[in-house]
N, C-alpha and C. Protein backbone atom coordinates (compact mmCIF):
# COMPACT_ATOMS: atom_id res chain seq x y z
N UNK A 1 -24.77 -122.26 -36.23
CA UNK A 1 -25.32 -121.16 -36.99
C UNK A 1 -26.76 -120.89 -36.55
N UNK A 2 -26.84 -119.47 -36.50
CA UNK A 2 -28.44 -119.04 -35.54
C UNK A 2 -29.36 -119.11 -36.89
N UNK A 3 -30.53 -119.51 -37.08
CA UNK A 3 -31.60 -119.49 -38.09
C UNK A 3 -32.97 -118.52 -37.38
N UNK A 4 -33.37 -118.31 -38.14
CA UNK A 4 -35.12 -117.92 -37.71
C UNK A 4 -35.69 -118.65 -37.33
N UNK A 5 -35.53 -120.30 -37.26
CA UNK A 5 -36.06 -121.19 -36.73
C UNK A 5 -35.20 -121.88 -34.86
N UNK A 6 -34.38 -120.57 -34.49
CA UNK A 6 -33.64 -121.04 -33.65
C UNK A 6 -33.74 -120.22 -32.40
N UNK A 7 -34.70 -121.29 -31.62
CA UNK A 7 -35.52 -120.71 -30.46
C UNK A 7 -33.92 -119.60 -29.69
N UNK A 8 -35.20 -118.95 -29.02
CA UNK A 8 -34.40 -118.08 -27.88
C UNK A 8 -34.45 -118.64 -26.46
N UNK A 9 -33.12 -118.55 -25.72
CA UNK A 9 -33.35 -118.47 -24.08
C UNK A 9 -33.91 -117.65 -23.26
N UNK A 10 -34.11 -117.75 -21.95
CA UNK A 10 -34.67 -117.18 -21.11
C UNK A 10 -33.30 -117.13 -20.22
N UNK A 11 -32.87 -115.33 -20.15
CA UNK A 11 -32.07 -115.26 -18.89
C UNK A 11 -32.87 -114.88 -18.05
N UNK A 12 -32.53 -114.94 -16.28
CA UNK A 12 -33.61 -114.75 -15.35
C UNK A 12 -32.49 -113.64 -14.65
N UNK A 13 -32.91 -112.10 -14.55
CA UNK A 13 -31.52 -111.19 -14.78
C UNK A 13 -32.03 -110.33 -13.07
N UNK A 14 -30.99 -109.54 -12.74
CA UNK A 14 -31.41 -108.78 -11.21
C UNK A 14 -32.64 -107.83 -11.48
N UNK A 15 -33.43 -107.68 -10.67
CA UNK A 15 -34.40 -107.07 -10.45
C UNK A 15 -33.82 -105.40 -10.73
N UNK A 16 -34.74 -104.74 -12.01
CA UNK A 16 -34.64 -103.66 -12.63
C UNK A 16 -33.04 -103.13 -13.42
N UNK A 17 -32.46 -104.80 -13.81
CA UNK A 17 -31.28 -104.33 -14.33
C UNK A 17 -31.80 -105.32 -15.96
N UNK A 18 -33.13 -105.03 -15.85
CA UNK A 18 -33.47 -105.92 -17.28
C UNK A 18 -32.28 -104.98 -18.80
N UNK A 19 -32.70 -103.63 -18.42
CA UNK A 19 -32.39 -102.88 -19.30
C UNK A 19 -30.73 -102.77 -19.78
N UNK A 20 -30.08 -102.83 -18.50
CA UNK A 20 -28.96 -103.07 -18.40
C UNK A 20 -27.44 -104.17 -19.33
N UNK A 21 -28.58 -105.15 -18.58
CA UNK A 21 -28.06 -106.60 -18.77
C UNK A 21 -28.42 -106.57 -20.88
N UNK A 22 -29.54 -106.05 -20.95
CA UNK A 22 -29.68 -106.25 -22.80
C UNK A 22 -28.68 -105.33 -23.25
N UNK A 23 -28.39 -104.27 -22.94
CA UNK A 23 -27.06 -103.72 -23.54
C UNK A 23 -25.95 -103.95 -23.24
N UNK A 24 -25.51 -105.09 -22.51
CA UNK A 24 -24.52 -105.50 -21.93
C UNK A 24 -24.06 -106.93 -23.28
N UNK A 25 -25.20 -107.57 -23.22
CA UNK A 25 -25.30 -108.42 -23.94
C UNK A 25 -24.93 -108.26 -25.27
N UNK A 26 -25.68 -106.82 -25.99
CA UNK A 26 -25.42 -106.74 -26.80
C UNK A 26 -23.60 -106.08 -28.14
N UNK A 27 -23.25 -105.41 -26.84
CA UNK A 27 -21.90 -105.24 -26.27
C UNK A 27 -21.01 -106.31 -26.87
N UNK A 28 -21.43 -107.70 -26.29
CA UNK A 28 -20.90 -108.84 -26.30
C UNK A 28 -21.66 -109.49 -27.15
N UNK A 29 -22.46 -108.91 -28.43
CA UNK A 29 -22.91 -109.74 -29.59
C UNK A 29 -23.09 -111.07 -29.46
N UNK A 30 -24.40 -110.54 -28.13
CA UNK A 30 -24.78 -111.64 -28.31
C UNK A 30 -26.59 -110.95 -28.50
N UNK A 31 -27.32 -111.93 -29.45
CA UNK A 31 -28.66 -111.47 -29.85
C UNK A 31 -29.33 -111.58 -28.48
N UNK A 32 -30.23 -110.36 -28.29
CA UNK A 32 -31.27 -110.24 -27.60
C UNK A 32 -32.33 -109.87 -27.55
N UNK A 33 -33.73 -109.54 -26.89
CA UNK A 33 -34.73 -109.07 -26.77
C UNK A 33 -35.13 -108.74 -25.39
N UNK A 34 -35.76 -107.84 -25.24
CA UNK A 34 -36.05 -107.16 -24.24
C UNK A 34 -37.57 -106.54 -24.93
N UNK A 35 -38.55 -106.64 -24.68
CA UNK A 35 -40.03 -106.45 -25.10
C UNK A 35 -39.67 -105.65 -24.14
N UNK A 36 -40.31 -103.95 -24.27
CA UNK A 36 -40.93 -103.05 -23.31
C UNK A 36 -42.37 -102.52 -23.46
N UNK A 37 -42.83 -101.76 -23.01
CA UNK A 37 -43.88 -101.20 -23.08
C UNK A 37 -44.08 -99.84 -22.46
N UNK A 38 -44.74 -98.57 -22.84
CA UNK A 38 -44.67 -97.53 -22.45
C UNK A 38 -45.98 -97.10 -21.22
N UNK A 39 -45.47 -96.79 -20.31
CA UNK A 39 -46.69 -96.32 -19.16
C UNK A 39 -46.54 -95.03 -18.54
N UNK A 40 -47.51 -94.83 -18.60
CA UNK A 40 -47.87 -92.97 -17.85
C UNK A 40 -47.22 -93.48 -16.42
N UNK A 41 -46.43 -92.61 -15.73
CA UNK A 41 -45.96 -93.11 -14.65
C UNK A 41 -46.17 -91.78 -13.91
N UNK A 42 -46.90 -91.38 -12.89
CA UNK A 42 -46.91 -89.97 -11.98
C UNK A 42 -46.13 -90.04 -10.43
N UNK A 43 -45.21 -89.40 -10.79
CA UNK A 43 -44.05 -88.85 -10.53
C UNK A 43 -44.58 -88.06 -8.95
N UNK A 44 -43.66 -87.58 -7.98
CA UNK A 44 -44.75 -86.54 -6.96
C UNK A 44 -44.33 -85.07 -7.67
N UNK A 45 -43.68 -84.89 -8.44
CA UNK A 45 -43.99 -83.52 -9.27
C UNK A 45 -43.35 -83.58 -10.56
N UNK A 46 -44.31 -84.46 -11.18
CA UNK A 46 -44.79 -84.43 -12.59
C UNK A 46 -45.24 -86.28 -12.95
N UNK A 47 -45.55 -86.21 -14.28
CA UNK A 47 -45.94 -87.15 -14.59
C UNK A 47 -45.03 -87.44 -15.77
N UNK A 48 -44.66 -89.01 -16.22
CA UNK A 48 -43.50 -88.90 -17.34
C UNK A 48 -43.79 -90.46 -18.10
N UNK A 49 -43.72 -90.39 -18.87
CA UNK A 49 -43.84 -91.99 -19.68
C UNK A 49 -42.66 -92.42 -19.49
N UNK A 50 -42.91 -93.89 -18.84
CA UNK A 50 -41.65 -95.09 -18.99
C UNK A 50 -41.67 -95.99 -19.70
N UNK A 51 -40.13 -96.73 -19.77
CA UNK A 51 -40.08 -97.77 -20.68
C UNK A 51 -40.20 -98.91 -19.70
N UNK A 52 -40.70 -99.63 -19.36
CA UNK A 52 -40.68 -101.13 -18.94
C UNK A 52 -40.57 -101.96 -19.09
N UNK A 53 -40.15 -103.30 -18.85
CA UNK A 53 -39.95 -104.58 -19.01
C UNK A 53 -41.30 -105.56 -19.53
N UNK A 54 -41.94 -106.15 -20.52
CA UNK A 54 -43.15 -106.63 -20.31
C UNK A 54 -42.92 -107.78 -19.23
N UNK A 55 -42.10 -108.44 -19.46
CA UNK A 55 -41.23 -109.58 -18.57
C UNK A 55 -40.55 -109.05 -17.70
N UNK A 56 -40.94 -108.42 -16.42
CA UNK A 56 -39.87 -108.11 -15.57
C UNK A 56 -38.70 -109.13 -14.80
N UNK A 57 -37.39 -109.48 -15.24
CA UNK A 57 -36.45 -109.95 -14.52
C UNK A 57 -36.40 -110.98 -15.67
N UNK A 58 -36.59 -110.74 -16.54
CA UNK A 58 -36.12 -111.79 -17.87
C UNK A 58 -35.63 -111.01 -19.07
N UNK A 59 -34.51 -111.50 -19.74
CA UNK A 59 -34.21 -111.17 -20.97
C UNK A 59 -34.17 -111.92 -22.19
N UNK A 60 -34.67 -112.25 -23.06
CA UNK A 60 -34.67 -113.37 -24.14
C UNK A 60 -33.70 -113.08 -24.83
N UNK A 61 -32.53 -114.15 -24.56
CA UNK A 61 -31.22 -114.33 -25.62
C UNK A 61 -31.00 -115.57 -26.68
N UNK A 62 -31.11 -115.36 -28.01
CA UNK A 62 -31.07 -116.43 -28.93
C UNK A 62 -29.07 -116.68 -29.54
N UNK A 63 -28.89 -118.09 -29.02
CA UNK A 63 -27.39 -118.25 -29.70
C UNK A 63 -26.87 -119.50 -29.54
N UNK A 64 -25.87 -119.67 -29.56
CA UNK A 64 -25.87 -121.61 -29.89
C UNK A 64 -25.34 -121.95 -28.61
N UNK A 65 -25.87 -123.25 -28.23
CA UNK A 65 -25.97 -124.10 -27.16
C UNK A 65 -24.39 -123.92 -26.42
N UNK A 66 -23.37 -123.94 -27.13
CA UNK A 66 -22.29 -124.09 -27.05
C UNK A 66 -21.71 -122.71 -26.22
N UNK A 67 -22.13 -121.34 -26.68
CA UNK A 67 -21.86 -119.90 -26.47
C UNK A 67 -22.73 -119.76 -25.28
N UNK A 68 -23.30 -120.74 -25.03
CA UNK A 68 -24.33 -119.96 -23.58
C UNK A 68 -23.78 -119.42 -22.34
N UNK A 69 -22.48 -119.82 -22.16
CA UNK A 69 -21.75 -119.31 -20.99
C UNK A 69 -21.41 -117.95 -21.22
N UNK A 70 -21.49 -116.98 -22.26
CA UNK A 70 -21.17 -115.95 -22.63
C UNK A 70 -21.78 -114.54 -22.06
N UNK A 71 -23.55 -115.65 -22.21
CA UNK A 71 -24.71 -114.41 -21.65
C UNK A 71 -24.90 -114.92 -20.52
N UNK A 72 -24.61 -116.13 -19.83
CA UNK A 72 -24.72 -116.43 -18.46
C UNK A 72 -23.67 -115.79 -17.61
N UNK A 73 -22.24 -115.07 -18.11
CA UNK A 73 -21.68 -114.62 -17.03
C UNK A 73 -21.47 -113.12 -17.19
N UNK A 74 -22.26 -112.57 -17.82
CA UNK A 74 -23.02 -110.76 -18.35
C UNK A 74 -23.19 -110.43 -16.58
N UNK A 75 -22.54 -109.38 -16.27
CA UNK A 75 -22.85 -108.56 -15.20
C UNK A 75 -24.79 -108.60 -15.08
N UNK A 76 -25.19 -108.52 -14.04
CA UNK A 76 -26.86 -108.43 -13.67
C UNK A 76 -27.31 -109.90 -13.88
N UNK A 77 -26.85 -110.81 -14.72
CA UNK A 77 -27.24 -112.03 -15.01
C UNK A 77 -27.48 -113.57 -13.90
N UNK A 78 -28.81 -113.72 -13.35
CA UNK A 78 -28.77 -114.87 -12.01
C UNK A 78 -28.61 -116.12 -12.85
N UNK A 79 -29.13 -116.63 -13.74
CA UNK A 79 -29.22 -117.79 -14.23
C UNK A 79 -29.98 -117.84 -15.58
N UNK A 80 -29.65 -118.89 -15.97
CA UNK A 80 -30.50 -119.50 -17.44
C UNK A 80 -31.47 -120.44 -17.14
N UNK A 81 -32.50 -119.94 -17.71
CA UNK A 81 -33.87 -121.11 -17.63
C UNK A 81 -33.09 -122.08 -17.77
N UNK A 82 -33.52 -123.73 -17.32
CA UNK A 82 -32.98 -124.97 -18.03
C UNK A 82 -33.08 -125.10 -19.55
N UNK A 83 -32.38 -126.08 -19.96
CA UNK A 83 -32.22 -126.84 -21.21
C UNK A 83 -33.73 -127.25 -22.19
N UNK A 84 -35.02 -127.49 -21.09
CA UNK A 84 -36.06 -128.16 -21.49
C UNK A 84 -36.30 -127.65 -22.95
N UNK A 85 -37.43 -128.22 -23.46
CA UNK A 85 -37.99 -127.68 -24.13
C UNK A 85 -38.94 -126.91 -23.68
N UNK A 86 -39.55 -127.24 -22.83
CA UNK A 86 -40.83 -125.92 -22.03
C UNK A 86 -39.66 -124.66 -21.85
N UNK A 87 -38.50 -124.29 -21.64
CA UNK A 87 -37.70 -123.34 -21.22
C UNK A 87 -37.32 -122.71 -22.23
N UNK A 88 -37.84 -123.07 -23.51
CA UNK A 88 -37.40 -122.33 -24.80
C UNK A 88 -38.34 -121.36 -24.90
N UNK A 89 -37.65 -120.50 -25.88
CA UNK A 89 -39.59 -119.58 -26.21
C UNK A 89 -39.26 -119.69 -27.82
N UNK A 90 -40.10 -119.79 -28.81
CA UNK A 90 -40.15 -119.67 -30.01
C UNK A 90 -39.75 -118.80 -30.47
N UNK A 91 -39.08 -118.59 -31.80
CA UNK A 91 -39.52 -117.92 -32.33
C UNK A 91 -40.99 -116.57 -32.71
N UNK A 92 -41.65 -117.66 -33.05
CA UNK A 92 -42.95 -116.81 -33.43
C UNK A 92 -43.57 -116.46 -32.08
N UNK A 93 -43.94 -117.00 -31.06
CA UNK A 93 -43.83 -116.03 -30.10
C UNK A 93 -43.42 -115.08 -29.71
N UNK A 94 -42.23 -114.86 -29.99
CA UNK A 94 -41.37 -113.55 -29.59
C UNK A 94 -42.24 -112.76 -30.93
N UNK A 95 -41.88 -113.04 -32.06
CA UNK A 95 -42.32 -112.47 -33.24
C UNK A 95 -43.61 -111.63 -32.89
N UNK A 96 -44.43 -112.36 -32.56
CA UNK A 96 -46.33 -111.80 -32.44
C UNK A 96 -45.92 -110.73 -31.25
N UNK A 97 -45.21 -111.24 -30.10
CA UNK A 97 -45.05 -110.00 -29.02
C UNK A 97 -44.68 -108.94 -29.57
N UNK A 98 -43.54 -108.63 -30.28
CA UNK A 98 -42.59 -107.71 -30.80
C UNK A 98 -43.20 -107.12 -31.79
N UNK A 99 -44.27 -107.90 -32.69
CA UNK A 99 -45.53 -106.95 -33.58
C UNK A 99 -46.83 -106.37 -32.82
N UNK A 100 -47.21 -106.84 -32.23
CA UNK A 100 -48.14 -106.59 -31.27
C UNK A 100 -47.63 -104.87 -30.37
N UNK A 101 -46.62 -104.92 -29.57
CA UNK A 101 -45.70 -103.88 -29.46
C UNK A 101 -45.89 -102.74 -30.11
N UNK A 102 -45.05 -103.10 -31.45
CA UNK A 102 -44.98 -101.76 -32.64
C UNK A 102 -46.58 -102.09 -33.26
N UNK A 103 -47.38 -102.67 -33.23
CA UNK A 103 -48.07 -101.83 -33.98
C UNK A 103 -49.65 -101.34 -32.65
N UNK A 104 -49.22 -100.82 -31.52
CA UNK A 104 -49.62 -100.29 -30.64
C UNK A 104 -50.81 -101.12 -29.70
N UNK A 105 -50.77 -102.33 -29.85
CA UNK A 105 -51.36 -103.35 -28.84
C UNK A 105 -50.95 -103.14 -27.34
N UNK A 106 -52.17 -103.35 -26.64
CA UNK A 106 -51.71 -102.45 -25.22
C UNK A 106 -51.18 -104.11 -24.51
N UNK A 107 -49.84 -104.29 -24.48
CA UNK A 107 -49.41 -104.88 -23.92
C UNK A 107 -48.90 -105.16 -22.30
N UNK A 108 -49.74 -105.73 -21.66
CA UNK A 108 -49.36 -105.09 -20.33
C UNK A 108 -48.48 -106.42 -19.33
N UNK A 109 -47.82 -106.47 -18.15
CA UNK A 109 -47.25 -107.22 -17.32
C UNK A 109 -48.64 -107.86 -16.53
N UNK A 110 -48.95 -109.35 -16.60
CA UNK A 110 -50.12 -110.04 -16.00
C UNK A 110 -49.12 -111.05 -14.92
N UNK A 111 -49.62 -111.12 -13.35
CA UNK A 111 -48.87 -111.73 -12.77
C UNK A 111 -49.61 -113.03 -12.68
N UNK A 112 -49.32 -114.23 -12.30
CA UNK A 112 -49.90 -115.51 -12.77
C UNK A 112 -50.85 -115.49 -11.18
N UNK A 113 -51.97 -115.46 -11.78
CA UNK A 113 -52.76 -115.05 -10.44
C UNK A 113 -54.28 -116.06 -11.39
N UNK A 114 -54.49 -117.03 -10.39
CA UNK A 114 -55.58 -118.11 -10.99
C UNK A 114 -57.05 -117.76 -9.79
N UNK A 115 -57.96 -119.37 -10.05
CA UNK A 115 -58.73 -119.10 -8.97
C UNK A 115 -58.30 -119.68 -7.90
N UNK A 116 -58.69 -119.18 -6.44
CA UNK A 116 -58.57 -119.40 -5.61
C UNK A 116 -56.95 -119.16 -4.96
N UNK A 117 -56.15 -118.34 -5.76
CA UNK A 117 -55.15 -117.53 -5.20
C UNK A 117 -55.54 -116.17 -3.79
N UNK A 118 -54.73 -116.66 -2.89
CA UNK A 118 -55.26 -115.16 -1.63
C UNK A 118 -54.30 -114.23 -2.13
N UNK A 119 -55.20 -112.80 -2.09
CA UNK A 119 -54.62 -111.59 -2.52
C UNK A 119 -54.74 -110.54 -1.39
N UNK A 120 -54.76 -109.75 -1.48
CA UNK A 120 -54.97 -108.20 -0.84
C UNK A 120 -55.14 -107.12 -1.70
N UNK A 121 -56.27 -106.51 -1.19
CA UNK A 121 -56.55 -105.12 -1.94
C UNK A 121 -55.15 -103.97 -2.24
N UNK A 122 -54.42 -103.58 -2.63
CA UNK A 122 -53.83 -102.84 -2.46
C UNK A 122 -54.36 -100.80 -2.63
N UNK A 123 -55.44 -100.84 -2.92
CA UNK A 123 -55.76 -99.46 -2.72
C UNK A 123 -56.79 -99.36 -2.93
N UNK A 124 -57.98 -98.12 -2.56
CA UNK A 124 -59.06 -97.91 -2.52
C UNK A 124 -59.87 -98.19 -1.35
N UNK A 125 -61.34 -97.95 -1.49
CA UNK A 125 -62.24 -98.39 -0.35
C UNK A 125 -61.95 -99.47 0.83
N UNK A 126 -61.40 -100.25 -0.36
CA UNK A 126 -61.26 -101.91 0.55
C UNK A 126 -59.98 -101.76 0.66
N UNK A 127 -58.85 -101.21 0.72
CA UNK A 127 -57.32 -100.90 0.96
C UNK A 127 -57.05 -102.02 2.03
N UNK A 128 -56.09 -103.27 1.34
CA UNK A 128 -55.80 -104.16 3.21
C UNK A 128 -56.74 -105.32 3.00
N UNK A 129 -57.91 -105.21 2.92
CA UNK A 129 -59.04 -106.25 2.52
C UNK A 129 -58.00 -107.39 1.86
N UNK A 130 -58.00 -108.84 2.70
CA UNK A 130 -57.70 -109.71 2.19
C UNK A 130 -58.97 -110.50 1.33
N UNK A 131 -58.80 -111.53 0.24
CA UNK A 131 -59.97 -112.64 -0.19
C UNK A 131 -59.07 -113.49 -1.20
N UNK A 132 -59.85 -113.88 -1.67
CA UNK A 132 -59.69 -115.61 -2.48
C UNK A 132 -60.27 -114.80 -4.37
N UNK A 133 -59.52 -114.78 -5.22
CA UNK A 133 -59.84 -114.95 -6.13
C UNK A 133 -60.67 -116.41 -6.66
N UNK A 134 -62.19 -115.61 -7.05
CA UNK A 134 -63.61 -116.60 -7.70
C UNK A 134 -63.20 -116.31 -8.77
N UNK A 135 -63.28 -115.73 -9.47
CA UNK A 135 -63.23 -115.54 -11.23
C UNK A 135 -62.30 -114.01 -11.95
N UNK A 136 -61.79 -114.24 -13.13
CA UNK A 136 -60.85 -113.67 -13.80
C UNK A 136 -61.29 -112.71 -14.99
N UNK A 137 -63.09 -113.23 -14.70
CA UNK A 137 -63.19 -112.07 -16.34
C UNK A 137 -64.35 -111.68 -15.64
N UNK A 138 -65.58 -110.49 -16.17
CA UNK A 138 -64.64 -109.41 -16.94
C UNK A 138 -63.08 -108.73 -15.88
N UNK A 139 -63.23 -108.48 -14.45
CA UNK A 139 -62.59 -108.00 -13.84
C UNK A 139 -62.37 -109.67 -12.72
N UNK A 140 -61.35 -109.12 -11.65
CA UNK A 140 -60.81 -110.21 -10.74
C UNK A 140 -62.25 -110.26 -9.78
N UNK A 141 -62.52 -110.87 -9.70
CA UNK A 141 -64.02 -111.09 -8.20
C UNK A 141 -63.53 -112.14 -7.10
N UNK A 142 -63.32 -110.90 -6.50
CA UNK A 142 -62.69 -111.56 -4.66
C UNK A 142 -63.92 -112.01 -3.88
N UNK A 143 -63.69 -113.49 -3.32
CA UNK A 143 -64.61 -113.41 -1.87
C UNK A 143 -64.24 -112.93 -0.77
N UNK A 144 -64.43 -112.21 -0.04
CA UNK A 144 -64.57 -111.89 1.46
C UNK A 144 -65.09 -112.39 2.76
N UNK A 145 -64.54 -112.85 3.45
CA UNK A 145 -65.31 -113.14 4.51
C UNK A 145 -65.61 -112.10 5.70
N UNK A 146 -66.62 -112.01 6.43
CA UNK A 146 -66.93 -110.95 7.36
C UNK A 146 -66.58 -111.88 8.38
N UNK A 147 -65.90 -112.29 9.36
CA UNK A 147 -66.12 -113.45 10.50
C UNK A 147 -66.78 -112.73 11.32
N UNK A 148 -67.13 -111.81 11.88
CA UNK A 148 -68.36 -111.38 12.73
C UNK A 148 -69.61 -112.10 12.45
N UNK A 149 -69.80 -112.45 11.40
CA UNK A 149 -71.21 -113.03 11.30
C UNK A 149 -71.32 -114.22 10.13
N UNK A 150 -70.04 -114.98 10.60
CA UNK A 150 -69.81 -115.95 9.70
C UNK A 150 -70.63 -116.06 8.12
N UNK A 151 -70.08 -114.92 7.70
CA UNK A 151 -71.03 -114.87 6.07
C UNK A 151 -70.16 -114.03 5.06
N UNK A 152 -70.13 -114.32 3.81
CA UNK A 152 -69.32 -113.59 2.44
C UNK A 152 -69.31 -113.05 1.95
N UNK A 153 -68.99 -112.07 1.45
CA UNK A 153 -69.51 -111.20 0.15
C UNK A 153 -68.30 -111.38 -0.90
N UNK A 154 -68.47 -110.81 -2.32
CA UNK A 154 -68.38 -111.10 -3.40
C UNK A 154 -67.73 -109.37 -3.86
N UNK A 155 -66.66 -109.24 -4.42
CA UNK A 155 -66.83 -107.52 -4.94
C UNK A 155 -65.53 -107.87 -6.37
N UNK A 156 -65.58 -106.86 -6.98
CA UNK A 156 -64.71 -107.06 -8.19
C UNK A 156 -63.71 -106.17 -8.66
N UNK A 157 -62.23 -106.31 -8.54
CA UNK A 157 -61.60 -105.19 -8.17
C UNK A 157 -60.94 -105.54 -9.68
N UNK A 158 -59.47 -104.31 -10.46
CA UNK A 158 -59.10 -104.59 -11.23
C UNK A 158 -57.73 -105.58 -10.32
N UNK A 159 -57.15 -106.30 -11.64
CA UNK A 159 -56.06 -107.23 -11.44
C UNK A 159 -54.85 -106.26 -10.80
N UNK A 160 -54.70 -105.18 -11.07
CA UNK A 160 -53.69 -104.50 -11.15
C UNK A 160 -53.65 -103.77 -9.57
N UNK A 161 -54.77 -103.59 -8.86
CA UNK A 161 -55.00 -103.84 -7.39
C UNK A 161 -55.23 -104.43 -6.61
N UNK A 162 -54.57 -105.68 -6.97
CA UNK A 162 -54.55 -106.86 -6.36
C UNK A 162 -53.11 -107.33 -5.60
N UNK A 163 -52.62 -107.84 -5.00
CA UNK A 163 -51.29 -108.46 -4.70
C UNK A 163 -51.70 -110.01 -4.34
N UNK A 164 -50.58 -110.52 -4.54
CA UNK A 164 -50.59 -112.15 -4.04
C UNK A 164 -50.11 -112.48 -3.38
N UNK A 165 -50.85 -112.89 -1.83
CA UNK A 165 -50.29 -113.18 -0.91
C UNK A 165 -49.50 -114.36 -0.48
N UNK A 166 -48.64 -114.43 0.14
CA UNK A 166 -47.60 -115.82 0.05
C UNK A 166 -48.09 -116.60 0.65
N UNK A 167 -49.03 -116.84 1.32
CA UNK A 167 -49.24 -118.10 2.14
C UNK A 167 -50.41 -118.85 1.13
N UNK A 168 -50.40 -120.14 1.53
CA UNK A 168 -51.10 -121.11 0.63
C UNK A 168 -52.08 -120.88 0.73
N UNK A 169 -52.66 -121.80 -0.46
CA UNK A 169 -54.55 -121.85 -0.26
C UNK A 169 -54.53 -123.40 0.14
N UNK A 170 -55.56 -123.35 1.20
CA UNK A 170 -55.88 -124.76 1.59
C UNK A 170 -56.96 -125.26 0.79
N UNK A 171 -56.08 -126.27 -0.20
CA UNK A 171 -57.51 -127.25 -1.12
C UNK A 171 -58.42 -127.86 -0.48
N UNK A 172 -58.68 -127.99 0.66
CA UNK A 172 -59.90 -128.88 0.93
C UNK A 172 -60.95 -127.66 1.10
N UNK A 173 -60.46 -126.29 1.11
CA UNK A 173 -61.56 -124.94 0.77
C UNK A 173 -62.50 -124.58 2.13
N UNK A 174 -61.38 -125.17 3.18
CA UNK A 174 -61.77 -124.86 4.62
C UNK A 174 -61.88 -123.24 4.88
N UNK A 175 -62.87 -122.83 5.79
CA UNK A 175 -63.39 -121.75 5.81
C UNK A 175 -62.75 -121.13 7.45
N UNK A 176 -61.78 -120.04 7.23
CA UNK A 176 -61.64 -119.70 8.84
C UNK A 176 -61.97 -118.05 8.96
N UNK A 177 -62.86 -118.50 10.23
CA UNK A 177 -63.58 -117.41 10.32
C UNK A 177 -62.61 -116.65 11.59
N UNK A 178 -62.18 -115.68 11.89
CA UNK A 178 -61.18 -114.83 12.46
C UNK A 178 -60.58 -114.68 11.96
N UNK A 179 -59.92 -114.91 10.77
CA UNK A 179 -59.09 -114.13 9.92
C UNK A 179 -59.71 -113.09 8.86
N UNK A 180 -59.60 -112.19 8.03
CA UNK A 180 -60.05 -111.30 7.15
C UNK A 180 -60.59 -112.09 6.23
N UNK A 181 -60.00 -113.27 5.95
CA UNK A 181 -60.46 -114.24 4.06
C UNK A 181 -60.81 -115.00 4.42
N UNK A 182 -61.18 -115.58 3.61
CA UNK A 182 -62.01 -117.06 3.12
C UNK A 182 -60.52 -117.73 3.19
N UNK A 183 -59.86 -119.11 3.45
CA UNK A 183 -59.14 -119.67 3.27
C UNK A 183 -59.66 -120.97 2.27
């Protein structure tokens, strides 16, 4: 029997079939959540508000341990978080998201981006500009390296023009100069 005290799962669902997979689910009564959020989206002829995923490629399904094969074999569906307890989400978590939501908190998608993650500019002046995330508030502050003249600069872009680049950061905070970044 499901209670208010009876955490939800994490399905991990196909890329932009979040929306999908929750009415699929629900179809098949089984409880879900899907947190969205609304964004001005410009269009190349017009501009239109969307609904989005706050969690892109996750759906939170709450139901008993036993029924889990139900929402694990839902069309769009890759897998179920594990069993853990870190793999649960609360209750009241979901709760505060889902109020936060309706009562117009600007809820936005944050990608897990720390210090010393390598990024790339994705638009503007510095468009391409690789660096090293230094600090997270007020805005992201990238270092740069110039290797022409083995020296750094410092600039502060928003998070949301940022990307994260796949290759590692080397912890010992070795410095290579011919490439665009700070490594």
């Amino acid at each position: 029997m499901l209670t208010s005290e009876t955490p939800w799962y994490v399905l991990q669902v196909r890329s932009n079939r979040e929306k999908r997979v929750a009415q699929l689910l629900g179809v098949r009564a089984v409880e879900n959540y899907l947190p969205l959020y609304r964004e001005r989206v410009r269009w190349t002829d017009r501009t239109v508000v969307a609904e989005r995923p706050l969690f892109p490629g996750y759906v939170f399904v709450r139901l008993q341990r036993d029924s889990k094969i139900i929402a694990t074999r839902t069309p769009g569906v890759v897998r179920s978080l594990g069993d853990e307890e870190g793999d649960l989400v609360s209750n009241a978590d979901l709760e505060k998201i889902r109020a936060g939501l309706a009562s117009g908190y600007i809820l936005r998608p944050h990608r897990d981006i720390s210090k010393g993650t390598r990024v790339r500019v994705r638009c503007g002046l510095f468009e391409g500009q690789e660096g090293i995330v230094e600090s997270l508030r007020p805005h992201c502050t990238l270092v740069i390296a110039l290797a022409a003249v083995r020296q750094s600069f410092s600039m502060q872009v928003a998070l949301e023009d940022v990307e994260v680049l796949q290759s590692s950061f080397n912890n010992a905070g070795a410095r290579v100069y011919g490439a665009t970044a700070l490594v």
